[in-house]
N, C-alpha and C. Protein backbone atom coordinates (compact mmCIF):
# COMPACT_ATOMS: atom_id res chain seq x y z
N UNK A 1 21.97 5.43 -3.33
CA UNK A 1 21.44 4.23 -3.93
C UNK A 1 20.00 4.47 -4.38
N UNK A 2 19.74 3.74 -5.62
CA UNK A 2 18.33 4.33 -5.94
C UNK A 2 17.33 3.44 -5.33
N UNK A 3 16.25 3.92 -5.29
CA UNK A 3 14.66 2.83 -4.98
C UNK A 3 14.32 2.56 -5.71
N UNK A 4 13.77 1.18 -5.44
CA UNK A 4 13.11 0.34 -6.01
C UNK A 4 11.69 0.78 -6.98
N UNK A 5 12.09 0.77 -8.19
CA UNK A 5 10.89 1.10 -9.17
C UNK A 5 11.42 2.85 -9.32
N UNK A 6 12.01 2.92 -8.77
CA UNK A 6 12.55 4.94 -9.01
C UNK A 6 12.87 5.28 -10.26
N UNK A 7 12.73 4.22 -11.10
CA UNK A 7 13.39 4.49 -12.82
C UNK A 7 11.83 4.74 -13.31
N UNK A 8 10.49 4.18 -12.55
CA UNK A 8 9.64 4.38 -12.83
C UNK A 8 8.83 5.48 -13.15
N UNK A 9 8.89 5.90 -12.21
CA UNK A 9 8.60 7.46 -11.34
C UNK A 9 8.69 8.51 -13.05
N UNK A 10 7.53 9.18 -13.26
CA UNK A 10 7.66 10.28 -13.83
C UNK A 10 8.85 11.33 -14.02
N UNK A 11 9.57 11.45 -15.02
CA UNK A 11 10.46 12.08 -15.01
C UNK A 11 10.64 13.27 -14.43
N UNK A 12 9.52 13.90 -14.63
CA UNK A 12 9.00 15.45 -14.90
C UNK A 12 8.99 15.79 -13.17
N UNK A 13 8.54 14.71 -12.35
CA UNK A 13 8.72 15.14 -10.86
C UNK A 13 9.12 13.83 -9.87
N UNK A 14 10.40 12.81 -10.69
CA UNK A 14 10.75 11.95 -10.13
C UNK A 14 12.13 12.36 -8.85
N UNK A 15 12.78 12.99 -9.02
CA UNK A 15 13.75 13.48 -7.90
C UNK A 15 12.80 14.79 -6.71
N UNK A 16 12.00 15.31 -6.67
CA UNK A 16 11.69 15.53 -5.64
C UNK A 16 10.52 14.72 -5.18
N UNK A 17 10.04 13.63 -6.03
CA UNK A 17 9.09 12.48 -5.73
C UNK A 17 9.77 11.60 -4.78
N UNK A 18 10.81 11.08 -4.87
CA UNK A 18 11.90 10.14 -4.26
C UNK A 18 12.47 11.18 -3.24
N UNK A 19 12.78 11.85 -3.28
CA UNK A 19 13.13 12.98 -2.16
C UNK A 19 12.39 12.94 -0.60
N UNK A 20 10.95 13.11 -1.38
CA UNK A 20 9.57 13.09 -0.34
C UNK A 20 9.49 12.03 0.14
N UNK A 21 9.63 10.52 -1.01
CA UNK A 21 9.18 9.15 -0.03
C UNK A 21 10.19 9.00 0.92
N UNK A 22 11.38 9.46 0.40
CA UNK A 22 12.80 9.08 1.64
C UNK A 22 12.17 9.80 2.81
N UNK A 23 11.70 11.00 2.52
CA UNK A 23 12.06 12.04 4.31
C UNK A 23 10.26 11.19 4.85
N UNK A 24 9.46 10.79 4.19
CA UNK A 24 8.08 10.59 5.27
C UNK A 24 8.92 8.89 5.56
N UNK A 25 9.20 8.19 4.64
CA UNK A 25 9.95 6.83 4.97
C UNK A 25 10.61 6.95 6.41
N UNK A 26 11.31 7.70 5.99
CA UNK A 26 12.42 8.25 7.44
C UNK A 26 11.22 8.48 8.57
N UNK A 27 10.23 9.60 8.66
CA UNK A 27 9.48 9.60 9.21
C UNK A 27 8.73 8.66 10.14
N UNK A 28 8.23 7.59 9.10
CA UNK A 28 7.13 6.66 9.69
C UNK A 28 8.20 5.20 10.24
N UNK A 29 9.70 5.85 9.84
CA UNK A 29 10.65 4.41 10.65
C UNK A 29 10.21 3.56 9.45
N UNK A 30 9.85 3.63 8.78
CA UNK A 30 10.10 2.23 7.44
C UNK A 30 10.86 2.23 5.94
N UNK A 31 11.55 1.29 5.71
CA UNK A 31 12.12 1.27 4.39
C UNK A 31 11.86 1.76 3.55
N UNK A 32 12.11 2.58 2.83
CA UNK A 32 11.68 3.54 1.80
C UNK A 32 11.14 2.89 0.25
N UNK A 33 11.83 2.17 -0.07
CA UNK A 33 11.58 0.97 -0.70
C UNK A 33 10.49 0.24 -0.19
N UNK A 34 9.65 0.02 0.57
CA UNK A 34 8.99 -0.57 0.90
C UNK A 34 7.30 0.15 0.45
N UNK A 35 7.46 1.36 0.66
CA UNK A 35 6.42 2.46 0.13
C UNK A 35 6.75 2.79 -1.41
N UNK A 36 7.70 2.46 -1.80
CA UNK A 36 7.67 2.58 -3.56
C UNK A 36 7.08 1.55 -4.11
N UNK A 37 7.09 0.46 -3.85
CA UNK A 37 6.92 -0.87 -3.91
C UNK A 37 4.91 -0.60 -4.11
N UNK A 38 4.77 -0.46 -2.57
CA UNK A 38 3.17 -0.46 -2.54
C UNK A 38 2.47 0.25 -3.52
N UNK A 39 3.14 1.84 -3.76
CA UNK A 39 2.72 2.85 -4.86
C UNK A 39 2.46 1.77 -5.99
N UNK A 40 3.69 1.94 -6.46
CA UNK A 40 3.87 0.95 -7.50
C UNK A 40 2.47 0.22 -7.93
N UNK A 41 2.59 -0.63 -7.04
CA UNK A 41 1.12 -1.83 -7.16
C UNK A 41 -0.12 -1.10 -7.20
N UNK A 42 -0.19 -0.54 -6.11
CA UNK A 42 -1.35 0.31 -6.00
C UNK A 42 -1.39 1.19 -7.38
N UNK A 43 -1.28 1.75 -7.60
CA UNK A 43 -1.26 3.19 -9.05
C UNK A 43 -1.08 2.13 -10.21
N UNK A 44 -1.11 1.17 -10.42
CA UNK A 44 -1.50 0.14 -11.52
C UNK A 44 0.13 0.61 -11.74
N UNK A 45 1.14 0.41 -11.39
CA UNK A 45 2.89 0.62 -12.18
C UNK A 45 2.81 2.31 -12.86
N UNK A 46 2.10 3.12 -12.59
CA UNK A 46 1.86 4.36 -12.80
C UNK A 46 2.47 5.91 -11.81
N UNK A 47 2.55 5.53 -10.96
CA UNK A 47 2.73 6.21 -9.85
C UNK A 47 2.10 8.10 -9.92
N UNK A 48 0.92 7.24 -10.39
CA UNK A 48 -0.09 8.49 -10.96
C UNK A 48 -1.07 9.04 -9.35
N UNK A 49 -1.17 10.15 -9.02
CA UNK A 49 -1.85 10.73 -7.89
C UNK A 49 -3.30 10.39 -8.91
N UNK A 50 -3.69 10.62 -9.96
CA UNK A 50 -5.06 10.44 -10.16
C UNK A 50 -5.65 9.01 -10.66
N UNK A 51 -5.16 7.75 -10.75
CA UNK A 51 -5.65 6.52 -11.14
C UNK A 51 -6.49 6.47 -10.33
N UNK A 52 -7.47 5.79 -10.92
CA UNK A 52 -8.77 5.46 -10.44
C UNK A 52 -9.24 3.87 -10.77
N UNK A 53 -9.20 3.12 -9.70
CA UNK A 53 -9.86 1.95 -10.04
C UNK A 53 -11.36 1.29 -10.31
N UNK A 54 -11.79 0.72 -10.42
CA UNK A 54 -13.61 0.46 -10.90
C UNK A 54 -14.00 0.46 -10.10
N UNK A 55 -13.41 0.26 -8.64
CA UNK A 55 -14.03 0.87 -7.67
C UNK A 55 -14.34 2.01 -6.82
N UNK A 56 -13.90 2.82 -7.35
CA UNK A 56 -13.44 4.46 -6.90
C UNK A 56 -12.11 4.69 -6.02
N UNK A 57 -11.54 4.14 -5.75
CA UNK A 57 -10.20 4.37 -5.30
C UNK A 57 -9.28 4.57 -6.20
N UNK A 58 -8.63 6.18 -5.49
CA UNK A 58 -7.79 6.64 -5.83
C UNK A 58 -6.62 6.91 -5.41
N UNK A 59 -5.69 6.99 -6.86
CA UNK A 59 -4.42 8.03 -6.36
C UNK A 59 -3.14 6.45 -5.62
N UNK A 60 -2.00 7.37 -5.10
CA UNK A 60 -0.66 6.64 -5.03
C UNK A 60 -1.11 5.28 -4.17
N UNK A 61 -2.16 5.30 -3.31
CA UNK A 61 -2.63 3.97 -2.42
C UNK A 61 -3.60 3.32 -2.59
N UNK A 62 -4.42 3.84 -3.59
CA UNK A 62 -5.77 3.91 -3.89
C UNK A 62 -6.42 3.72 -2.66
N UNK A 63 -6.29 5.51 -2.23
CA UNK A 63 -7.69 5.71 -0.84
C UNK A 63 -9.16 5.72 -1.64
N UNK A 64 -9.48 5.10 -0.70
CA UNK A 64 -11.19 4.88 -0.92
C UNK A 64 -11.56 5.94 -0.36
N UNK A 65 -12.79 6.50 -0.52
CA UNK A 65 -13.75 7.44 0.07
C UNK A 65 -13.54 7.60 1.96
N UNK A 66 -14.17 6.60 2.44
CA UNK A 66 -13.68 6.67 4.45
C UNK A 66 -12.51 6.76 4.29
N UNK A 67 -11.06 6.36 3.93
CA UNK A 67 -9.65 6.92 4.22
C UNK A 67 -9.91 8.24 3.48
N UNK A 68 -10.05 8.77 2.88
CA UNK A 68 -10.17 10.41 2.11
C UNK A 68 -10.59 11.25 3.48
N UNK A 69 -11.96 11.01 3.69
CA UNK A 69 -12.81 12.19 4.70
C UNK A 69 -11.93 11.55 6.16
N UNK A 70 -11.36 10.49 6.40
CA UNK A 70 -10.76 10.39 7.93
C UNK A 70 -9.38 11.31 7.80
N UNK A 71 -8.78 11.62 6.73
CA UNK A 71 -7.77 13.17 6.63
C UNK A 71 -8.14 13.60 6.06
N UNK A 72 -9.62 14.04 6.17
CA UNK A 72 -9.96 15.40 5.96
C UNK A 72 -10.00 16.42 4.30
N UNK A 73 -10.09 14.87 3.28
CA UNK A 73 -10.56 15.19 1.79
C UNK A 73 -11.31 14.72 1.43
N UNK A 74 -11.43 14.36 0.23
CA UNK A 74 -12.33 13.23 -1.00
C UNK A 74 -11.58 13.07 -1.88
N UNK A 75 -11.89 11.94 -2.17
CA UNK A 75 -11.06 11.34 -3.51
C UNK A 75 -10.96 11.91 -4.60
N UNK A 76 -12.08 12.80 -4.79
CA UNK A 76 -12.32 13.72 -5.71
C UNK A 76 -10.87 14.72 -6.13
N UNK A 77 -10.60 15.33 -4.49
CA UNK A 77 -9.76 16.19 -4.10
C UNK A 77 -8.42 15.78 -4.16
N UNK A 78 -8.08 14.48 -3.90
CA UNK A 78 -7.06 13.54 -3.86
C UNK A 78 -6.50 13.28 -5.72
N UNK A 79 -7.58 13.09 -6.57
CA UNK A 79 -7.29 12.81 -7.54
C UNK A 79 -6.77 14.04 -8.15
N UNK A 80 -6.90 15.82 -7.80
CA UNK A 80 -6.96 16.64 -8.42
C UNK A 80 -5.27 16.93 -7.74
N UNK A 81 -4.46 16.53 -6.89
CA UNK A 81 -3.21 16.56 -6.33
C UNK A 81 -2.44 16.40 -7.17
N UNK A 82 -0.88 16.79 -7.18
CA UNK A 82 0.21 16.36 -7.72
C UNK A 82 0.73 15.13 -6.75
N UNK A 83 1.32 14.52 -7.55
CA UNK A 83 1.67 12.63 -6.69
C UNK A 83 2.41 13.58 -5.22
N UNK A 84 3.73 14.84 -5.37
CA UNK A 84 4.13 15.35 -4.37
C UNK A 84 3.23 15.76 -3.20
N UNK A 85 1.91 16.41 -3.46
CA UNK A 85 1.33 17.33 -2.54
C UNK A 85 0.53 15.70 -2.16
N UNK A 86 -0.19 14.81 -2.84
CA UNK A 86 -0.71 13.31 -2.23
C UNK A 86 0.14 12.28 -1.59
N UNK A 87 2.04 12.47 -1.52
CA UNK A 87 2.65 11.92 -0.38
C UNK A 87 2.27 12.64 0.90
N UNK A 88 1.44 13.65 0.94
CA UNK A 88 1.69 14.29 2.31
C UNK A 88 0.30 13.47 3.59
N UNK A 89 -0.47 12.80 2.47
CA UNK A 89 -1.62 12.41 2.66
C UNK A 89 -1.46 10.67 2.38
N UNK A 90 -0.73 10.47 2.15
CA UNK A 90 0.57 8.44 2.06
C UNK A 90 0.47 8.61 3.15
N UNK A 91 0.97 9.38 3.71
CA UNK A 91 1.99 10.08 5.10
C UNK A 91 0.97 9.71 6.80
N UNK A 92 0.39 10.68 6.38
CA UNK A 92 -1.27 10.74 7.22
C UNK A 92 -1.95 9.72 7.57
N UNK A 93 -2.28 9.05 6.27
CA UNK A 93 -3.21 7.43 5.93
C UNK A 93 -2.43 6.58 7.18
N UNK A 94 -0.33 6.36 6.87
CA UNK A 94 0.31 5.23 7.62
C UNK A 94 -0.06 5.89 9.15
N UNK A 95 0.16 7.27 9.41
CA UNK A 95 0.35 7.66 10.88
C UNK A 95 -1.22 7.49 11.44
N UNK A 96 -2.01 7.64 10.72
CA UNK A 96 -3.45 7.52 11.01
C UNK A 96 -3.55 6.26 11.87
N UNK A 97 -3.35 4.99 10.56
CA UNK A 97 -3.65 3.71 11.51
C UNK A 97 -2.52 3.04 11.97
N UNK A 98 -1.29 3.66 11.90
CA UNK A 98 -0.37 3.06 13.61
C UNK A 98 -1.01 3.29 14.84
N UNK A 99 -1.52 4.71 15.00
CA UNK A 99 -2.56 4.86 15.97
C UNK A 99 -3.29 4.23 16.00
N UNK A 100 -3.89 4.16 15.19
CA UNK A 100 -5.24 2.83 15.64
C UNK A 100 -4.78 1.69 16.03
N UNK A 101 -3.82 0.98 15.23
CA UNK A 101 -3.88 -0.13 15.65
C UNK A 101 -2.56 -0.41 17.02
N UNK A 102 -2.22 0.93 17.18
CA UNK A 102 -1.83 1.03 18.35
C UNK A 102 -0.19 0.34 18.31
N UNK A 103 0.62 1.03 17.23
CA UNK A 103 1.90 0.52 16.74
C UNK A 103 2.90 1.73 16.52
N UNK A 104 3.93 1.71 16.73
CA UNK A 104 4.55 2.76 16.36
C UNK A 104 5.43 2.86 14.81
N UNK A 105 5.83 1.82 14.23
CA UNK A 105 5.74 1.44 12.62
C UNK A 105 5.53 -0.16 12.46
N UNK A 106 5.04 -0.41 11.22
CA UNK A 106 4.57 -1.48 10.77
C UNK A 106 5.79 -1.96 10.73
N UNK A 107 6.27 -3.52 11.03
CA UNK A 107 7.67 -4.26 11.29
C UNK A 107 7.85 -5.15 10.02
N UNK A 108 7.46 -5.00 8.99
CA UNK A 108 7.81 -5.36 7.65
C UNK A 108 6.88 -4.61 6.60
N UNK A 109 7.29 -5.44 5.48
CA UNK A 109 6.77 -4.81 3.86
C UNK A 109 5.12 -5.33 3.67
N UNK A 110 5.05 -6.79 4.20
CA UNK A 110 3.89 -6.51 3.70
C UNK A 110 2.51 -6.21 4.73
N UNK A 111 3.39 -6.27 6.41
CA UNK A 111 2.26 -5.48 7.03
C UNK A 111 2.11 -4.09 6.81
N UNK A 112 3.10 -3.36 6.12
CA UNK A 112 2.80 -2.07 5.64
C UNK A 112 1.81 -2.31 4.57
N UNK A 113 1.78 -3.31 3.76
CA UNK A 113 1.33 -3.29 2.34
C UNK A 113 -0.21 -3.52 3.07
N UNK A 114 -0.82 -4.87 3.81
CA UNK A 114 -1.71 -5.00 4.76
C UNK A 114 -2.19 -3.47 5.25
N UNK A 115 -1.18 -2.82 5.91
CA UNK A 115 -2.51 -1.56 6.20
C UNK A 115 -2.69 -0.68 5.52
N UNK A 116 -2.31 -0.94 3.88
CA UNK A 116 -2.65 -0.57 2.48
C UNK A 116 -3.81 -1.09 2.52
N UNK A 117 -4.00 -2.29 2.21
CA UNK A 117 -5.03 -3.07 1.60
C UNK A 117 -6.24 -3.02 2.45
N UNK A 118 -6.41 -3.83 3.55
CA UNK A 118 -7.00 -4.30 4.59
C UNK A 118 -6.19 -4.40 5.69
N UNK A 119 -6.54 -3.16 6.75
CA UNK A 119 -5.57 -2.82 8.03
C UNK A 119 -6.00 -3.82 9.11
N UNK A 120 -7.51 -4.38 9.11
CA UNK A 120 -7.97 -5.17 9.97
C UNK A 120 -6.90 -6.52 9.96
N UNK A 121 -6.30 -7.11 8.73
CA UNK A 121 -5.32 -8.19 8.58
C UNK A 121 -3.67 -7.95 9.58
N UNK A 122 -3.71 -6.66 9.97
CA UNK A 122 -2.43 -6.60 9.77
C UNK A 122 -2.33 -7.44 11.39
N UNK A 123 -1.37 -8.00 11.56
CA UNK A 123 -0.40 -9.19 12.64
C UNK A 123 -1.41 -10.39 12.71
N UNK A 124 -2.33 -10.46 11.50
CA UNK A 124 -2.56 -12.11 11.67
C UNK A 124 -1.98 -12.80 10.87
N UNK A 125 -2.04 -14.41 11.49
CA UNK A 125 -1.42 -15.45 11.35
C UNK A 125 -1.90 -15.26 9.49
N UNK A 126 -0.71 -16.13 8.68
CA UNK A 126 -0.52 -16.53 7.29
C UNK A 126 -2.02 -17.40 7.01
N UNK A 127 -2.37 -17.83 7.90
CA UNK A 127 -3.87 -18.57 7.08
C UNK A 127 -5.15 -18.08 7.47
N UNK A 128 -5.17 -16.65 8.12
CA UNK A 128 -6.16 -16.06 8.28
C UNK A 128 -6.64 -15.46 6.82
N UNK A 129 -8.35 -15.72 6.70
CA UNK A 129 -9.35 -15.41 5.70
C UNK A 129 -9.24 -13.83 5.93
N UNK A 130 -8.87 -13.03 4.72
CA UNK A 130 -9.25 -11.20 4.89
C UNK A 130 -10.87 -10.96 5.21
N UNK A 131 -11.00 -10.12 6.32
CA UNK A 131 -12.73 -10.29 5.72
C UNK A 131 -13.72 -9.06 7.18
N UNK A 132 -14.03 -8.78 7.27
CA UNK A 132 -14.68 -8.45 8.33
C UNK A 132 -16.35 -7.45 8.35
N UNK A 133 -17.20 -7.63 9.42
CA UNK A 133 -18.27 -6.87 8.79
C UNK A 133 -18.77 -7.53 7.73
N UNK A 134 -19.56 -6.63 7.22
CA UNK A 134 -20.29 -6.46 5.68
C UNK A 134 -19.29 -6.80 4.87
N UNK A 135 -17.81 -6.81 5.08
CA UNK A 135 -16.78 -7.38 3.77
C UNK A 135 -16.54 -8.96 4.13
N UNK A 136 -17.63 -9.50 3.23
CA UNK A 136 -17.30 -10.73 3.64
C UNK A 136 -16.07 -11.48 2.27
N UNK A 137 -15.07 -13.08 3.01
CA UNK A 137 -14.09 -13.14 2.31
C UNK A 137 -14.55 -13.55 1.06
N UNK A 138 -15.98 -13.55 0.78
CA UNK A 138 -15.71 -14.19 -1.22
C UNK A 138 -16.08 -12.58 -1.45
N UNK A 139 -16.79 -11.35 -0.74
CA UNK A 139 -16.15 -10.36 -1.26
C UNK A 139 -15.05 -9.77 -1.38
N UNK A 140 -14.72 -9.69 -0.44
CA UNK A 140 -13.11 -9.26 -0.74
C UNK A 140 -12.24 -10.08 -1.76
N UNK A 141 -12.37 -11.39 -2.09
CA UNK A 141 -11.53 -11.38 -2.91
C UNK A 141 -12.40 -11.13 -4.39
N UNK A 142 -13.70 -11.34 -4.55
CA UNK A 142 -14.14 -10.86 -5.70
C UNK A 142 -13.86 -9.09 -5.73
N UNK A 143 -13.52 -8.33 -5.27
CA UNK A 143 -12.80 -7.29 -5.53
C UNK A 143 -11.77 -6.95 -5.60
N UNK A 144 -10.60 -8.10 -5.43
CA UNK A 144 -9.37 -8.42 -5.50
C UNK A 144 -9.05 -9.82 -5.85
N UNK A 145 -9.53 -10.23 -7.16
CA UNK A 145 -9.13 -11.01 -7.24
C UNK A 145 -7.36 -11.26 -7.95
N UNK A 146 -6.72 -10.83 -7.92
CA UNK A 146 -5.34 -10.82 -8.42
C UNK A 146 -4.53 -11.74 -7.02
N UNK A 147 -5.44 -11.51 -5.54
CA UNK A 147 -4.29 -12.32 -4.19
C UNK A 147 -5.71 -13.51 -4.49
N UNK A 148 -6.77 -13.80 -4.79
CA UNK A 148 -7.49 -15.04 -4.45
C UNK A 148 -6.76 -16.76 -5.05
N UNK A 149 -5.73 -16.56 -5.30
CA UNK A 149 -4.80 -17.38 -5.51
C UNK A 149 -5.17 -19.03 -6.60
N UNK A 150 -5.93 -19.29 -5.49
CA UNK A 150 -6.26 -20.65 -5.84
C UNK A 150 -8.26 -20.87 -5.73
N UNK A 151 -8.43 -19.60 -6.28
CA UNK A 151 -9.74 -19.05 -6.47
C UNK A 151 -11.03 -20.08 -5.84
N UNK A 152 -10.77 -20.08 -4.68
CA UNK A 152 -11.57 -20.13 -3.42
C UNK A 152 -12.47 -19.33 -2.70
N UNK A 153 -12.74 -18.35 -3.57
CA UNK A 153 -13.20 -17.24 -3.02
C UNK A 153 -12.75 -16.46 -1.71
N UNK A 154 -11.31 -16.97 -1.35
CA UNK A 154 -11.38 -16.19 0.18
C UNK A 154 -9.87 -16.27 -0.05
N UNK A 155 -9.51 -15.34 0.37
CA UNK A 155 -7.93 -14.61 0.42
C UNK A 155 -7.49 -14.77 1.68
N UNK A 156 -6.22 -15.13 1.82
CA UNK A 156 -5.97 -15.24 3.30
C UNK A 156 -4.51 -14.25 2.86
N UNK A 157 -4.22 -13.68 4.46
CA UNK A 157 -2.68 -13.14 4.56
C UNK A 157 -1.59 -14.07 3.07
N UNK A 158 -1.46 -15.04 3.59
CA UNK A 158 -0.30 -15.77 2.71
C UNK A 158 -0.67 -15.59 1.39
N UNK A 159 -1.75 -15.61 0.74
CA UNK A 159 -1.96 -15.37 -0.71
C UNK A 159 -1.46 -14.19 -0.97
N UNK A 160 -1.92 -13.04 -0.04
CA UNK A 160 -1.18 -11.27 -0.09
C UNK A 160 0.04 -11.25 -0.16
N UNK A 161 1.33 -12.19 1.18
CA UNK A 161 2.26 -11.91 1.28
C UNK A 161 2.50 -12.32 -0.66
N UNK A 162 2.20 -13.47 -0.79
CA UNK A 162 3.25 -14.16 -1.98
C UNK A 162 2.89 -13.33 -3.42
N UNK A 163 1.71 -13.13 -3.30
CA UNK A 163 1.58 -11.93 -4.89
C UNK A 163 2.18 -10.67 -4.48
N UNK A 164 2.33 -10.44 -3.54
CA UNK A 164 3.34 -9.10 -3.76
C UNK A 164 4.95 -9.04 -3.61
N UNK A 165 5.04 -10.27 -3.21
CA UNK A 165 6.37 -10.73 -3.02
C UNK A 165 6.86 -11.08 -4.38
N UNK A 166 5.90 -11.54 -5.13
CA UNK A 166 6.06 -12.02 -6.78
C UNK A 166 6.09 -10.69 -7.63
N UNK A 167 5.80 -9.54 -7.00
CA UNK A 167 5.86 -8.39 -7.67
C UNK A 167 7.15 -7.92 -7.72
N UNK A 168 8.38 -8.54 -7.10
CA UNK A 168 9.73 -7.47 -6.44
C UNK A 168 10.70 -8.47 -7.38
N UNK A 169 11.70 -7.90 -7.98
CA UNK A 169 12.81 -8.24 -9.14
C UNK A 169 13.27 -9.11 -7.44
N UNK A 170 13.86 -9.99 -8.07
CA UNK A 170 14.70 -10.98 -7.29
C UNK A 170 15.99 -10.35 -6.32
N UNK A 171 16.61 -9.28 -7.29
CA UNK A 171 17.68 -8.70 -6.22
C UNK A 171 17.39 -8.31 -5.14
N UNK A 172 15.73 -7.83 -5.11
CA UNK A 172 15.33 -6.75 -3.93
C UNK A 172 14.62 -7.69 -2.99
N UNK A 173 14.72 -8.73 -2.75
CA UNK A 173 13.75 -9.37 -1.87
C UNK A 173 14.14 -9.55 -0.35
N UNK A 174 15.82 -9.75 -0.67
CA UNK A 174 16.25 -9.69 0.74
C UNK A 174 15.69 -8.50 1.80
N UNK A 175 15.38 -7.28 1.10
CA UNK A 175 14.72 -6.08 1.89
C UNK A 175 13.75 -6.06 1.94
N UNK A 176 12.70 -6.93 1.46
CA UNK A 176 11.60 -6.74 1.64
C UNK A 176 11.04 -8.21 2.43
N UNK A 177 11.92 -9.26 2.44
CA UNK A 177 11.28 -10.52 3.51
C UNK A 177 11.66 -9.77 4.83
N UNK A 178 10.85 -10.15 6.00
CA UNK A 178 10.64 -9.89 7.44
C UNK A 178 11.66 -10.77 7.92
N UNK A 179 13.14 -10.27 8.05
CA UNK A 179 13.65 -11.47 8.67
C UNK A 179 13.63 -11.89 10.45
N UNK A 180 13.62 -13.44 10.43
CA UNK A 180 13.43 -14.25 11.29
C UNK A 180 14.75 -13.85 12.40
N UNK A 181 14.03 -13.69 13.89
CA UNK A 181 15.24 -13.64 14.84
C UNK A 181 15.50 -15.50 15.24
């Protein structure tokens, strides 16, 4: 069965691209689809290892500079990768902060997508403000404004879940909502 957005994927290195997200997917215990999805968003619908946003983040997750040097690159280095040899470093980033945050896989799509974005968010409540430190929430969403929803200056979880949930074709949603026990 194919993944989600896999028609996307560069021709030129889309079957051992999809190859790789299946076996680290398998790896990190999460839906494989669930990490195409994030690429996706992240790489502007590109699934380019070198996109670069206006803020210097790069590549399939857009790592910033501190995720680069905490495995041991630079973005610099990251951008100069093939998307294959920068899943190995997707890979790293998720296993990095399960450790931290002391999890063995993220238990849905968009707390995976959460320790994409802002890992400090991930298992709070739907009306928690993103924000912490020096990132305060009318910064964060003035650097994201695409989840500031109802342009309040402050982004909470639920604005994240529903713009990325608004990103997924209708067939695919059943795999990507967290279902309720």
């Amino acid at each position: 069965m194919s993944l989600i957005f896999e028609n996307k994927v560069p021709a030129s290195y889309r079957t051992a691209f999809v190859a790789k997200v299946r076996n680290i997917s398998n790896l990190l215990g999460i839906n494989p689809n669930w990490l195409m999805a994030i690429m996706y968003w992240e790489s502007a619908r590109t699934f380019s290892p070198s996109i670069t946003n206006s803020l210097g983040y790069t590549g399939l997750i857009q790592f910033g500079a501190t995720a680069a040097a905490d495995l041991g690159t630079t973005t610099a280095q990251l951008r100069q990768m093939t998307a294959i040899q920068q899943l190995d470093y997707v890979y790293a980033y998720y296993k990095l902060w399960y450790k931290r945050l002391g999890i063995q896989k993220a238990d849905s799509y968009i707390s995976t997508y959460l320790i994409t974005l802002f890992p400090a968010a991930v298992n709070k409540p739907l009306n928690h403000v993103i924000q912490k430190g020096s990132i305060t929430a009318e910064r964060f969403a003035n650097n994201n404004p695409a989840f500031d929803l109802n342009k309040d200056k402050k982004v909470t979880v639920q604005e994240v879940e529903t713009v990325m949930l608004r990103q997924l074709p209708s067939e695919w949603i059943k795999d990507f909502v967290k279902k309720k026990d």
